[in-house]
N, C-alpha and C. Protein backbone atom coordinates (compact mmCIF):
# COMPACT_ATOMS: atom_id res chain seq x y z
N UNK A 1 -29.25 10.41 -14.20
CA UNK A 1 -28.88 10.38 -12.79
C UNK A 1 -27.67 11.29 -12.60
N UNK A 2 -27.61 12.56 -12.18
CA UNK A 2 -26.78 13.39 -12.00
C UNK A 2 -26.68 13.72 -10.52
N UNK A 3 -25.88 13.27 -10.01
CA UNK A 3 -25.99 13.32 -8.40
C UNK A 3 -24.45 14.14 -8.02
N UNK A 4 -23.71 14.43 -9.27
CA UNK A 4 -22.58 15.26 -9.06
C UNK A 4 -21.31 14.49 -8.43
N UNK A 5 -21.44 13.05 -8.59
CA UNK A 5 -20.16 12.31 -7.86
C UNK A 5 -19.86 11.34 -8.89
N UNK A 6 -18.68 11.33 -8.54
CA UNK A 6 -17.55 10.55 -9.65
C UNK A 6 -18.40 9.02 -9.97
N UNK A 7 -17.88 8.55 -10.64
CA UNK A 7 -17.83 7.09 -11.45
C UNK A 7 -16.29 6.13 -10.76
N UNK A 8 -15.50 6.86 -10.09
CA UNK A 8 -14.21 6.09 -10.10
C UNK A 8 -14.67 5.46 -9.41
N UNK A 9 -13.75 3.97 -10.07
CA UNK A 9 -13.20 2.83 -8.94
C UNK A 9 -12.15 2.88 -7.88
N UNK A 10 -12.51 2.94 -6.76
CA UNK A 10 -12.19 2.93 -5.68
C UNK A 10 -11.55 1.67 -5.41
N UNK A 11 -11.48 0.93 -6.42
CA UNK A 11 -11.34 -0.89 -5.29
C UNK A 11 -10.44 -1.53 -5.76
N UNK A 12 -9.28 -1.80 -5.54
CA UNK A 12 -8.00 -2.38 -6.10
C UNK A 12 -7.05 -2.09 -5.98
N UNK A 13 -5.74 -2.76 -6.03
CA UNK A 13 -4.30 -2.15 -5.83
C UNK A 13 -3.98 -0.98 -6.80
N UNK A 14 -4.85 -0.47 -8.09
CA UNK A 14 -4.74 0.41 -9.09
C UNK A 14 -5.23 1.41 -9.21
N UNK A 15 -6.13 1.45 -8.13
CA UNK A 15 -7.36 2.67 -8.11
C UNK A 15 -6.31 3.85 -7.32
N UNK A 16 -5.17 3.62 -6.64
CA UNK A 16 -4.62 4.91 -6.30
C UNK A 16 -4.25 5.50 -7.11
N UNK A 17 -3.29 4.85 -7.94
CA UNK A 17 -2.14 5.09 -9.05
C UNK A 17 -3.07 5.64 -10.31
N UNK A 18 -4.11 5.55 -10.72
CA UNK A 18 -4.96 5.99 -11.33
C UNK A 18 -5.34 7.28 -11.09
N UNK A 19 -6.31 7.22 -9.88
CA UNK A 19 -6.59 8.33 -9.52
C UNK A 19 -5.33 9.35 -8.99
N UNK A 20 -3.79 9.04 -9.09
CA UNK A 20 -2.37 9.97 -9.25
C UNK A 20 -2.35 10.65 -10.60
N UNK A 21 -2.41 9.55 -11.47
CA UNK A 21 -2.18 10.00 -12.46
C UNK A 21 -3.14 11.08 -13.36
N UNK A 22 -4.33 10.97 -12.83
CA UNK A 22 -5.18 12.29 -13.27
C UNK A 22 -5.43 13.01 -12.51
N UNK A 23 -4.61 13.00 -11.48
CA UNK A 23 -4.74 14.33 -10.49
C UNK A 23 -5.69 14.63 -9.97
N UNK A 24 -6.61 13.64 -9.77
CA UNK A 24 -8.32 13.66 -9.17
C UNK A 24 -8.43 12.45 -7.70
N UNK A 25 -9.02 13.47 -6.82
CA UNK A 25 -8.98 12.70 -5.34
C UNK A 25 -10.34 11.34 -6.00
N UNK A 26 -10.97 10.74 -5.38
CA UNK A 26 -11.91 9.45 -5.96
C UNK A 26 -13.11 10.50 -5.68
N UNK A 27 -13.39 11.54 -5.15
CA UNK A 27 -14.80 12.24 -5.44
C UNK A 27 -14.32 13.20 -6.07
N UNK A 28 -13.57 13.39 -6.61
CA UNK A 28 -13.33 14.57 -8.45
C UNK A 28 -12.79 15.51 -7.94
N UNK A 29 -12.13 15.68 -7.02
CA UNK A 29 -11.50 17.11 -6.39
C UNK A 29 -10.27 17.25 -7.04
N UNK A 30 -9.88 17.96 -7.73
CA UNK A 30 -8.50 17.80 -7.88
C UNK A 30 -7.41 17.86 -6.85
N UNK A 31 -6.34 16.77 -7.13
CA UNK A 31 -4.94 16.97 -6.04
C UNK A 31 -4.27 18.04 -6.06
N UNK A 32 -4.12 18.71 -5.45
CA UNK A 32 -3.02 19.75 -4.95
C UNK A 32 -2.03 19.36 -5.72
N UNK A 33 -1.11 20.35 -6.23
CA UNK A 33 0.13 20.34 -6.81
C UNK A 33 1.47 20.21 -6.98
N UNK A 34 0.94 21.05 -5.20
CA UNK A 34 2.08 20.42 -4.32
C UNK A 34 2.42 19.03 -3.96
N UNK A 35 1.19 18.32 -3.17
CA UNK A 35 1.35 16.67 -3.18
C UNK A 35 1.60 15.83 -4.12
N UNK A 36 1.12 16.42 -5.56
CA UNK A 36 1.47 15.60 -6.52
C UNK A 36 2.92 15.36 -7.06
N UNK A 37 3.80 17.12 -6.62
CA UNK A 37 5.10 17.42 -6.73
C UNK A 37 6.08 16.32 -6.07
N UNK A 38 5.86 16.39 -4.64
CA UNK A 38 6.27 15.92 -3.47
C UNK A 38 6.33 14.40 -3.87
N UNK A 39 4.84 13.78 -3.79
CA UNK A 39 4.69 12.20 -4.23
C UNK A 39 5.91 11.57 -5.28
N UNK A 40 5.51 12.43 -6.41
CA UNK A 40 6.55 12.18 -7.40
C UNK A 40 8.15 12.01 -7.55
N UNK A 41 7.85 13.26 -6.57
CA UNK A 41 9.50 13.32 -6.19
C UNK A 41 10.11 12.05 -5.37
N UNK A 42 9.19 11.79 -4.49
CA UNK A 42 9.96 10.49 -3.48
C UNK A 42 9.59 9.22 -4.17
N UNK A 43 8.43 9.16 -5.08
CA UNK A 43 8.59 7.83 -5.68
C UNK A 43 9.58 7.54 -7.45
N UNK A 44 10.02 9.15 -7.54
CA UNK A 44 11.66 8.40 -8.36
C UNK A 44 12.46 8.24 -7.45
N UNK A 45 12.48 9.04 -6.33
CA UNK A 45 13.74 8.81 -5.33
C UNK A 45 13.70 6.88 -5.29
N UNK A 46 12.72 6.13 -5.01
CA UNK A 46 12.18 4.97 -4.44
C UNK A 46 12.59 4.21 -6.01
N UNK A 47 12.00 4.89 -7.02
CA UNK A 47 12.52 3.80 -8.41
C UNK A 47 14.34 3.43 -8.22
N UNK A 48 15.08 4.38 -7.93
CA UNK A 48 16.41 4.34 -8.27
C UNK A 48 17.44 3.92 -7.14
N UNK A 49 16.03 2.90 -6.05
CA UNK A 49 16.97 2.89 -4.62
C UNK A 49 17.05 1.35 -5.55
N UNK A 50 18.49 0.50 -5.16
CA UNK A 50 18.31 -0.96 -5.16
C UNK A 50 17.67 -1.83 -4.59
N UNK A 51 17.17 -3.06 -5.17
CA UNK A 51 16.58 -3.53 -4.76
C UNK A 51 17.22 -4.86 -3.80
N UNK A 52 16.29 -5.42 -2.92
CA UNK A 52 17.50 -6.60 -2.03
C UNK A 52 16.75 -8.00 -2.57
N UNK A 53 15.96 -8.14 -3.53
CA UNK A 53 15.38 -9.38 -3.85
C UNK A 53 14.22 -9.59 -3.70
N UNK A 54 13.70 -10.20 -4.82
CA UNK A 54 12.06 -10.01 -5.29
C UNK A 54 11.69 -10.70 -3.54
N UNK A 55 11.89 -11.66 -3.17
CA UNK A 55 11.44 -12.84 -2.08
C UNK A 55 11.04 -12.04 -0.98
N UNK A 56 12.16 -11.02 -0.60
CA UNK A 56 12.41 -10.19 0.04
C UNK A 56 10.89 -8.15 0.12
N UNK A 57 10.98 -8.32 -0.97
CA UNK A 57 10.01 -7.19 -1.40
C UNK A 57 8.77 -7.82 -1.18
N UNK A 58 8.31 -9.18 -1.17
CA UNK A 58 7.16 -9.92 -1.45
C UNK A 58 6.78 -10.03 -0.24
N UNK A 59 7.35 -10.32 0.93
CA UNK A 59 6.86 -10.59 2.29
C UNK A 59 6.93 -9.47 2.21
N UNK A 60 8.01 -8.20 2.38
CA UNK A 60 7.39 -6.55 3.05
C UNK A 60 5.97 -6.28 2.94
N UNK A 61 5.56 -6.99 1.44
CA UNK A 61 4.10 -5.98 0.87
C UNK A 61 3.04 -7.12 1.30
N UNK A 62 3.22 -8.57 1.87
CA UNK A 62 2.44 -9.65 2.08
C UNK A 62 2.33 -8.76 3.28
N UNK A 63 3.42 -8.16 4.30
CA UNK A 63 3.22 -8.29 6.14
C UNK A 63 2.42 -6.89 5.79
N UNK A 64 2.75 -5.80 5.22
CA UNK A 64 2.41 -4.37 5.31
C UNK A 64 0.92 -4.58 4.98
N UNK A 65 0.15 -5.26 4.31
CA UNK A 65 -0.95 -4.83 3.43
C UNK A 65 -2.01 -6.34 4.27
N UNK A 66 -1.18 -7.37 4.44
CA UNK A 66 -1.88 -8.43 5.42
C UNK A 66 -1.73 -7.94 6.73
N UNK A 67 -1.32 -7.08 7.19
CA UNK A 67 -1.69 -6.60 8.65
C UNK A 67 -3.12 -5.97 9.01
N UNK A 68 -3.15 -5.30 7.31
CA UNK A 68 -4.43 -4.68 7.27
C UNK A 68 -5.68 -5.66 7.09
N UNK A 69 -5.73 -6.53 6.96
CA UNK A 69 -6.70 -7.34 6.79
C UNK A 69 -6.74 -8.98 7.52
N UNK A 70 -5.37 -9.68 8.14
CA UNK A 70 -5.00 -10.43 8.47
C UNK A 70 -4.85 -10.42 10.19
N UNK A 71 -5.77 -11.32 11.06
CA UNK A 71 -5.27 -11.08 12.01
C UNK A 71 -3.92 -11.67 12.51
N UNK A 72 -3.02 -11.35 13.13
CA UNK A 72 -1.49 -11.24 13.71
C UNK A 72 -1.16 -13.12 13.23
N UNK A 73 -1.85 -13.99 14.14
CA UNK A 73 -1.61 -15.34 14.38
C UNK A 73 -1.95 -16.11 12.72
N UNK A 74 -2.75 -15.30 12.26
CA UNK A 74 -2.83 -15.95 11.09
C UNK A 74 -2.15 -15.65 10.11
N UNK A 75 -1.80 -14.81 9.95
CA UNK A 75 -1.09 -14.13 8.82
C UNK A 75 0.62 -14.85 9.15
N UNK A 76 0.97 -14.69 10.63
CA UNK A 76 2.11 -15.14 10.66
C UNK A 76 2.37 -16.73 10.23
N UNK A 77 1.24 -17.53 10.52
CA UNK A 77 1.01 -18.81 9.77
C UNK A 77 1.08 -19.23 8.53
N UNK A 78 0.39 -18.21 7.94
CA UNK A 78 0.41 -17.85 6.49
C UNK A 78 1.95 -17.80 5.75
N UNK A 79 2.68 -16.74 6.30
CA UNK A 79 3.47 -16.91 5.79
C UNK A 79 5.20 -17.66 6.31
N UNK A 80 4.65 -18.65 7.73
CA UNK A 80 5.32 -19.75 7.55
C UNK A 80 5.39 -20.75 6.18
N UNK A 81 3.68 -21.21 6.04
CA UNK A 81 3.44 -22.06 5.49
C UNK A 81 3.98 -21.45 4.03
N UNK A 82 4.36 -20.29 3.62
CA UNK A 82 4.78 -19.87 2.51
C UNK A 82 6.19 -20.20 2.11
N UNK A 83 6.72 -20.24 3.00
CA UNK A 83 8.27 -19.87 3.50
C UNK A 83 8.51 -18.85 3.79
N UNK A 84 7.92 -17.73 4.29
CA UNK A 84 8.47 -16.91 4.30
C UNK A 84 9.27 -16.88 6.48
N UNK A 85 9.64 -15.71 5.94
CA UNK A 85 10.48 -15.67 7.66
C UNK A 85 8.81 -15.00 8.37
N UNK A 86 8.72 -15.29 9.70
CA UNK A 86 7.53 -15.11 10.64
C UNK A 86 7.88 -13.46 10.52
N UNK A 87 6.80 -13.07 11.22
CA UNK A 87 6.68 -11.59 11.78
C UNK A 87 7.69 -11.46 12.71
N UNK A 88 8.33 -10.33 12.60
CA UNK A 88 9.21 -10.00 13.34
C UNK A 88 8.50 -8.99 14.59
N UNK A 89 9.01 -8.79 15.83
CA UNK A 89 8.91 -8.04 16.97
C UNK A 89 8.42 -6.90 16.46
N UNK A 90 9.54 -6.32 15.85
CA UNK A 90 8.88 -4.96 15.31
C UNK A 90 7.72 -4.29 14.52
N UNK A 91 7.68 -5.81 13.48
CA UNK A 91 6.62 -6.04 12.67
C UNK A 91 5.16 -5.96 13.90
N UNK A 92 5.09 -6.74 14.50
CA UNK A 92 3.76 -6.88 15.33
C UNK A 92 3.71 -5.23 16.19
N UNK A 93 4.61 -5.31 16.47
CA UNK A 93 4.46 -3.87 17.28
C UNK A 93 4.33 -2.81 16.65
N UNK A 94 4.29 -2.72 14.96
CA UNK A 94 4.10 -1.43 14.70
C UNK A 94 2.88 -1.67 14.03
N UNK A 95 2.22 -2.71 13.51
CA UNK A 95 0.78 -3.40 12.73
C UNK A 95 0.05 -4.08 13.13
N UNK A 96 0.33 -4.38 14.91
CA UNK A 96 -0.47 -5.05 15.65
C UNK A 96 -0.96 -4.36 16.97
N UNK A 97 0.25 -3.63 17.29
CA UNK A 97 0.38 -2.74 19.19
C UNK A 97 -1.45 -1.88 18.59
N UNK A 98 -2.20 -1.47 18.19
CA UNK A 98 -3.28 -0.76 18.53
C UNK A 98 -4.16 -1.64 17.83
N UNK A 99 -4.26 -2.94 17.99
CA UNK A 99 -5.59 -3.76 17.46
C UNK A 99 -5.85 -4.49 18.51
């Protein structure tokens, strides 16, 4: 079966970082050199910023990544019932204002 398209996994929090690290878009194109330059560059910039607390990092990536899949009322429930602090104003308005 030679149909000329990749084998990658596409599906997981790892399939980006993967497909970074071999410099291959998920249908085998290679990345530009430049983006790979650039990427790199701002994610040591991002290793060497401090951090304000795991609790803290855990809701950013719960609200950022549950916006995408979570509708508004539930997700903010969600992470009452977690402890975490509710969605903030800004939060809804920048992951909710076009849904």
């Amino acid at each position: 079966m030679s149909d000329n398209k990749t084998t990658t996994d596409t599906t997981g929090a790892d399939a980006i970082d993967v497909a970074i690290a071999s410099g291959l878009d998920f249908d085998g194109t290679p990345i530009p050199a430049t983006k790979l330059d650039l990427y790199h560059r701002v994610m040591g910039l991002e290793a060497g910023r401090q951090r304000s607390g795991v609790s803290n990092t855990m809701r950013s990536r719960i609200v950022r990544i549950g916006a995408k899949h979570i509708p508004q009322a539930e997700l903010d429930a969600l992470l009452a019932a977690a402890d975490f602090a509710p969605l903030k104003d800004k939060e809804v308005a920048f992951y909710y204002s076009g849904k």
